[in-house]
N, C-alpha and C. Protein backbone atom coordinates (compact mmCIF):
# COMPACT_ATOMS: atom_id res chain seq x y z
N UNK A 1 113.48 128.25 129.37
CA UNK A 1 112.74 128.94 128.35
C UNK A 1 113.70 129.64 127.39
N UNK A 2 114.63 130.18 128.04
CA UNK A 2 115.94 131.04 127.20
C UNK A 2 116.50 129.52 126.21
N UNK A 3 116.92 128.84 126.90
CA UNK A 3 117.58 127.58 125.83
C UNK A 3 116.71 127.33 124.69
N UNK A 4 115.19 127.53 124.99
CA UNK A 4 114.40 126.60 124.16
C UNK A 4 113.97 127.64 122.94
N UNK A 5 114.37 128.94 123.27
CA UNK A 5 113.67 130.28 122.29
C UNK A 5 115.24 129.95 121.42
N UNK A 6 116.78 130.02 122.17
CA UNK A 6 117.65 130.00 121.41
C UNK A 6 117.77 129.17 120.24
N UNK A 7 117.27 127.08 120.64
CA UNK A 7 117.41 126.71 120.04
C UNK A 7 116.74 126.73 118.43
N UNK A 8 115.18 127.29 119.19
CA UNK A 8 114.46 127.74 117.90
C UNK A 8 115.05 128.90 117.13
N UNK A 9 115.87 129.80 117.68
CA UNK A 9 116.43 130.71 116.51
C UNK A 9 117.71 129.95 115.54
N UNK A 10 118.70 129.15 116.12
CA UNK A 10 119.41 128.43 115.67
C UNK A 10 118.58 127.38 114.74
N UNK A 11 118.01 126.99 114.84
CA UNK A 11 116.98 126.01 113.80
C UNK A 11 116.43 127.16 112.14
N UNK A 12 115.57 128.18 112.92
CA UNK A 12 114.99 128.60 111.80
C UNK A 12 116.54 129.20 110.87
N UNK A 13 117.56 130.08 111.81
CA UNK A 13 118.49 130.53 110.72
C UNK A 13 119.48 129.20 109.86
N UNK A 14 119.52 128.41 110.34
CA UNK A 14 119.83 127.09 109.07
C UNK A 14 119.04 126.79 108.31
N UNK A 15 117.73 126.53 108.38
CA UNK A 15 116.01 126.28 107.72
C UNK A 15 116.39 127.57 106.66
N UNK A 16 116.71 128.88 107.07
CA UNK A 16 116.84 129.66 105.68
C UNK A 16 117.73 129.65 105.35
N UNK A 17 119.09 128.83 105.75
CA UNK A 17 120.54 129.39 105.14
C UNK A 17 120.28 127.92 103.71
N UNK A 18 119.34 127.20 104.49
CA UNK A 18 119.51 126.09 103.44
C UNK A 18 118.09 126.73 102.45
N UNK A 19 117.22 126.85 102.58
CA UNK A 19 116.39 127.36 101.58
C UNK A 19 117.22 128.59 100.77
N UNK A 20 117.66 129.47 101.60
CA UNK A 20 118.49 130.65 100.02
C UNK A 20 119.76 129.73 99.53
N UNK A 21 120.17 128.60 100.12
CA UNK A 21 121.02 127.85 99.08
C UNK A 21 119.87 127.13 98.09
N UNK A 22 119.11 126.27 98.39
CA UNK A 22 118.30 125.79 97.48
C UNK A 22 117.63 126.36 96.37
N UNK A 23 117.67 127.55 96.84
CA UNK A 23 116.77 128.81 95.78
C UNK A 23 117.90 128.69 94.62
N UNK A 24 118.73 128.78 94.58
CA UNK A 24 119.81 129.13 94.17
C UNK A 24 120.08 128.31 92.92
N UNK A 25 119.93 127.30 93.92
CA UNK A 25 120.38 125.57 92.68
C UNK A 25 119.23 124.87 91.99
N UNK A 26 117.96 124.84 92.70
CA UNK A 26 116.71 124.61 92.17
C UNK A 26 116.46 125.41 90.72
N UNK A 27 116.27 124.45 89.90
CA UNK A 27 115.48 125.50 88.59
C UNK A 27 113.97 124.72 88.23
N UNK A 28 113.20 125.79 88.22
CA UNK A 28 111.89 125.04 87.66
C UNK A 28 112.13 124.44 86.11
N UNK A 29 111.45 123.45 86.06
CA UNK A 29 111.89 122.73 84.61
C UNK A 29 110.37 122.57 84.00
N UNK A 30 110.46 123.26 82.70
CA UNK A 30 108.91 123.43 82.11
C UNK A 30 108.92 121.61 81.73
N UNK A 31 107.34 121.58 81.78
CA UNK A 31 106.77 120.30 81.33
C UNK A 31 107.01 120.08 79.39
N UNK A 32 107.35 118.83 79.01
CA UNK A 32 107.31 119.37 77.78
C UNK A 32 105.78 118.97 77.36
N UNK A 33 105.49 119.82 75.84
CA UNK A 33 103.88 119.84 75.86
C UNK A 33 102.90 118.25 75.30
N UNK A 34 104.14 117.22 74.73
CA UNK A 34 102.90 116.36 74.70
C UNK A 34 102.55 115.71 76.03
N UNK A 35 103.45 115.48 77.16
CA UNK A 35 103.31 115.20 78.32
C UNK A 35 102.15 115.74 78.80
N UNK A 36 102.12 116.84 78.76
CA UNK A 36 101.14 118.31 79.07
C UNK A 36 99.87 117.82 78.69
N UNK A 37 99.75 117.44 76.78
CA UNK A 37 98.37 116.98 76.86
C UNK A 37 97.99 116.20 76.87
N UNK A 38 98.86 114.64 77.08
CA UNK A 38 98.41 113.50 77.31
C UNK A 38 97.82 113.46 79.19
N UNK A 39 98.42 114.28 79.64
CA UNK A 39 98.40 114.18 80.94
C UNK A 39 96.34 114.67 81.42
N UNK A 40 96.18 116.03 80.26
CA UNK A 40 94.99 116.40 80.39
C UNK A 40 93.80 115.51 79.41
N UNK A 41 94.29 115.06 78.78
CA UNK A 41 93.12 113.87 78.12
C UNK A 41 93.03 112.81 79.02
N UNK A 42 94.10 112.35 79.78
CA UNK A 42 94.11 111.47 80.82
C UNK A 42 92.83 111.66 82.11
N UNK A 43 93.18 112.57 82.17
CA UNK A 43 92.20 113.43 83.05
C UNK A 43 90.74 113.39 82.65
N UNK A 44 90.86 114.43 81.82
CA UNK A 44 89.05 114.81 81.68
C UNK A 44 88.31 113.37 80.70
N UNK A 45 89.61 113.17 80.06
CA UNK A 45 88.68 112.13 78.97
C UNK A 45 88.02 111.13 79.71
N UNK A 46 88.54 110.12 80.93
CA UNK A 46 88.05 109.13 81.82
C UNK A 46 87.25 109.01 82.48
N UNK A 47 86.92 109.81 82.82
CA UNK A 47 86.36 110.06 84.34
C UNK A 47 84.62 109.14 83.80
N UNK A 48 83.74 110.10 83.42
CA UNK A 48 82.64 109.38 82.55
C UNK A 48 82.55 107.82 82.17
N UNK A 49 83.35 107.65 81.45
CA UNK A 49 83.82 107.04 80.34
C UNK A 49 84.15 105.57 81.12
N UNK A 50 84.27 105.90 82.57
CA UNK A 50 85.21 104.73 82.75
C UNK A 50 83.90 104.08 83.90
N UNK A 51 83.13 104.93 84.73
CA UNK A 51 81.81 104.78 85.11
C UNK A 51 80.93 104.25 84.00
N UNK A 52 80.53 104.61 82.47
CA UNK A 52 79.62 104.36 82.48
C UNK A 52 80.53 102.52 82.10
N UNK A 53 81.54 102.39 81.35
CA UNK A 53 82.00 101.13 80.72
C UNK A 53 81.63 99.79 82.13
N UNK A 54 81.81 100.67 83.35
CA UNK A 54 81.68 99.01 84.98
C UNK A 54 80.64 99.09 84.79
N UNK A 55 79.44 100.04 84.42
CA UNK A 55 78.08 99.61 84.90
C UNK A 55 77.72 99.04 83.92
N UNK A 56 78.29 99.14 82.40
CA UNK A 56 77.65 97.82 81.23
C UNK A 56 78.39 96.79 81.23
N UNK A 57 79.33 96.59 82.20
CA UNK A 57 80.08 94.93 82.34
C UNK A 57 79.02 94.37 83.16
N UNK A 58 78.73 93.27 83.10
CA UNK A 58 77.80 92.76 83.74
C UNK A 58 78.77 91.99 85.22
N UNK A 59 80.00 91.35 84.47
CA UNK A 59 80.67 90.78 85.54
C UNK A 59 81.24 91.82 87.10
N UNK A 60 80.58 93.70 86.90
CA UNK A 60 80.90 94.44 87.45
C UNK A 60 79.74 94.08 88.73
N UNK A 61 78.42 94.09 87.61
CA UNK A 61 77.23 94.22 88.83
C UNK A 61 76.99 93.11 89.43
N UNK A 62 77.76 92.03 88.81
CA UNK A 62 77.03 90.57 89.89
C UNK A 62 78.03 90.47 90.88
N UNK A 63 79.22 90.79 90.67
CA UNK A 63 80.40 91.09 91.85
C UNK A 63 79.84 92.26 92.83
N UNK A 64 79.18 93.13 92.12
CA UNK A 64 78.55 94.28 93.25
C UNK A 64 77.62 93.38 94.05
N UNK A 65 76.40 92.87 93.44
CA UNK A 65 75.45 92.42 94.09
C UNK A 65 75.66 91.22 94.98
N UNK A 66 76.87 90.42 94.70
CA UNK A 66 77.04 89.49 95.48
C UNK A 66 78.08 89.68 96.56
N UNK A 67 78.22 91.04 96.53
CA UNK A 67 78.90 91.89 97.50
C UNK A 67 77.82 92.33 98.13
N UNK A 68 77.32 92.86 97.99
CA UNK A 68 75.69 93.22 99.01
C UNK A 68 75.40 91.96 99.73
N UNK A 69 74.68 91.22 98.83
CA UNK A 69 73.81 90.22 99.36
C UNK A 69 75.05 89.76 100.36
N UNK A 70 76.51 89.16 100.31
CA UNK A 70 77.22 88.64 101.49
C UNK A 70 77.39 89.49 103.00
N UNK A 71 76.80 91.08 102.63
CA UNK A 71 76.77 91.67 103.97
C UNK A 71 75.77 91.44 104.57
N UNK A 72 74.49 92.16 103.97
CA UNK A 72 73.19 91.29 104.16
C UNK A 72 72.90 89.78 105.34
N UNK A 73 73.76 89.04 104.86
CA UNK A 73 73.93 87.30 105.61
C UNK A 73 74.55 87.63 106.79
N UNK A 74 76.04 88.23 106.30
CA UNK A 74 76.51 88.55 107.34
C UNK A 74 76.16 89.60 108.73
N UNK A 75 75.46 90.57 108.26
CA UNK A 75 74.49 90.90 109.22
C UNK A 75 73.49 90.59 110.23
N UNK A 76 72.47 89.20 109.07
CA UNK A 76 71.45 88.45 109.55
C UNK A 76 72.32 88.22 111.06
N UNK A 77 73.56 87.10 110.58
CA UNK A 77 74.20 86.08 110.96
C UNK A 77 74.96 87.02 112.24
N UNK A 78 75.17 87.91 112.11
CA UNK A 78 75.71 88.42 113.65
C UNK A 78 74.60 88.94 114.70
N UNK A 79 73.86 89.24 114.17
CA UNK A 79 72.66 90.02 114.98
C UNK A 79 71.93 88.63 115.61
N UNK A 80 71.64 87.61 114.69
CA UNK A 80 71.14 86.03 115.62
C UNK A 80 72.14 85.64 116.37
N UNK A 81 73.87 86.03 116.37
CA UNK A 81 74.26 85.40 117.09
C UNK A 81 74.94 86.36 118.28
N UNK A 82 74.36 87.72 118.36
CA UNK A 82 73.86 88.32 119.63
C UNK A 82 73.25 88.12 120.16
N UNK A 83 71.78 88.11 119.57
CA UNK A 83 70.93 87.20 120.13
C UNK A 83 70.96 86.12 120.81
N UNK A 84 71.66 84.97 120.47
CA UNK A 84 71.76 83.91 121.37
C UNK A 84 72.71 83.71 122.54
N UNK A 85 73.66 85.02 122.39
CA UNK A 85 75.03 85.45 123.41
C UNK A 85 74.36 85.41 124.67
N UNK A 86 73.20 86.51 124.32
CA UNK A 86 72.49 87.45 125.38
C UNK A 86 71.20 86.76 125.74
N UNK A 87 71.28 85.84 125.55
CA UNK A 87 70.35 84.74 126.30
C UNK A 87 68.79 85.11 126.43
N UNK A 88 68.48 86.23 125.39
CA UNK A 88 66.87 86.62 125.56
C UNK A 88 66.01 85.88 124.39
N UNK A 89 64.99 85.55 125.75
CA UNK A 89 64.42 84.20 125.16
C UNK A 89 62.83 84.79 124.56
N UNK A 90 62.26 84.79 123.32
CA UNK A 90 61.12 84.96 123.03
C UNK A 90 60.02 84.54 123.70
N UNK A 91 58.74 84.77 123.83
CA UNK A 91 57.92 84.34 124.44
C UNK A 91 56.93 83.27 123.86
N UNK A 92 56.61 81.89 123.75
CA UNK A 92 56.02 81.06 123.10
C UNK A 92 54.65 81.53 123.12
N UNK A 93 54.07 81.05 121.98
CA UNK A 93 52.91 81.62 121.12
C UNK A 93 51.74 81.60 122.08
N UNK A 94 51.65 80.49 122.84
CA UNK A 94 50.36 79.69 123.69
C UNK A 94 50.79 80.36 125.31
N UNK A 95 51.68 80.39 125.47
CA UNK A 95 51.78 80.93 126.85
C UNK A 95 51.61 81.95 127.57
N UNK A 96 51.66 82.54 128.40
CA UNK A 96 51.10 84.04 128.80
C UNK A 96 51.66 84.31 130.12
């Protein structure tokens, strides 16, 4: 337990000998400002803009819908072929 408290003090005092060196040499570097506002038109201008443009492509919604409809099948298509795994047999119409 003594080794394992030491090694943690030896850890954290390098962890700060290197952070007050880093403090030191690090300088924050301002953004310059057209960066600044291309960065915020980037932002707010899209967001809307870019939702409503997929839902008036048409080639957006038939790729959606033919994305549905293939789970859809694929659903049908696993659930019948549980069904036939598990060997439960319906009961014919006339029989009793």
């Amino acid at each position: 337990m003594a080794i394992e408290s030491s090694m943690n003090e030896t850890h954290t005092t390098k962890l700060k000998s290197l952070e007050n060196r880093l403090s030191g040499i690090l300088k924050p570097v301002p953004p310059r400002k057209e960066f600044v506002r291309n960065l915020s038109h980037r932002i707010q201008g899209h967001s809307q803009a870019n939702l409503v443009n997929h839902l008036a492509n048409w080639h957006f919604i038939a790729m959606l819908t033919a994305g549905f409809l293939s789970a859809v099948v694929l659903l049908v298509v696993g659930v019948r072929a549980l069904v036939a795994l598990t060997g439960r047999k319906r009961p014919m119409a006339g029989s009793n």
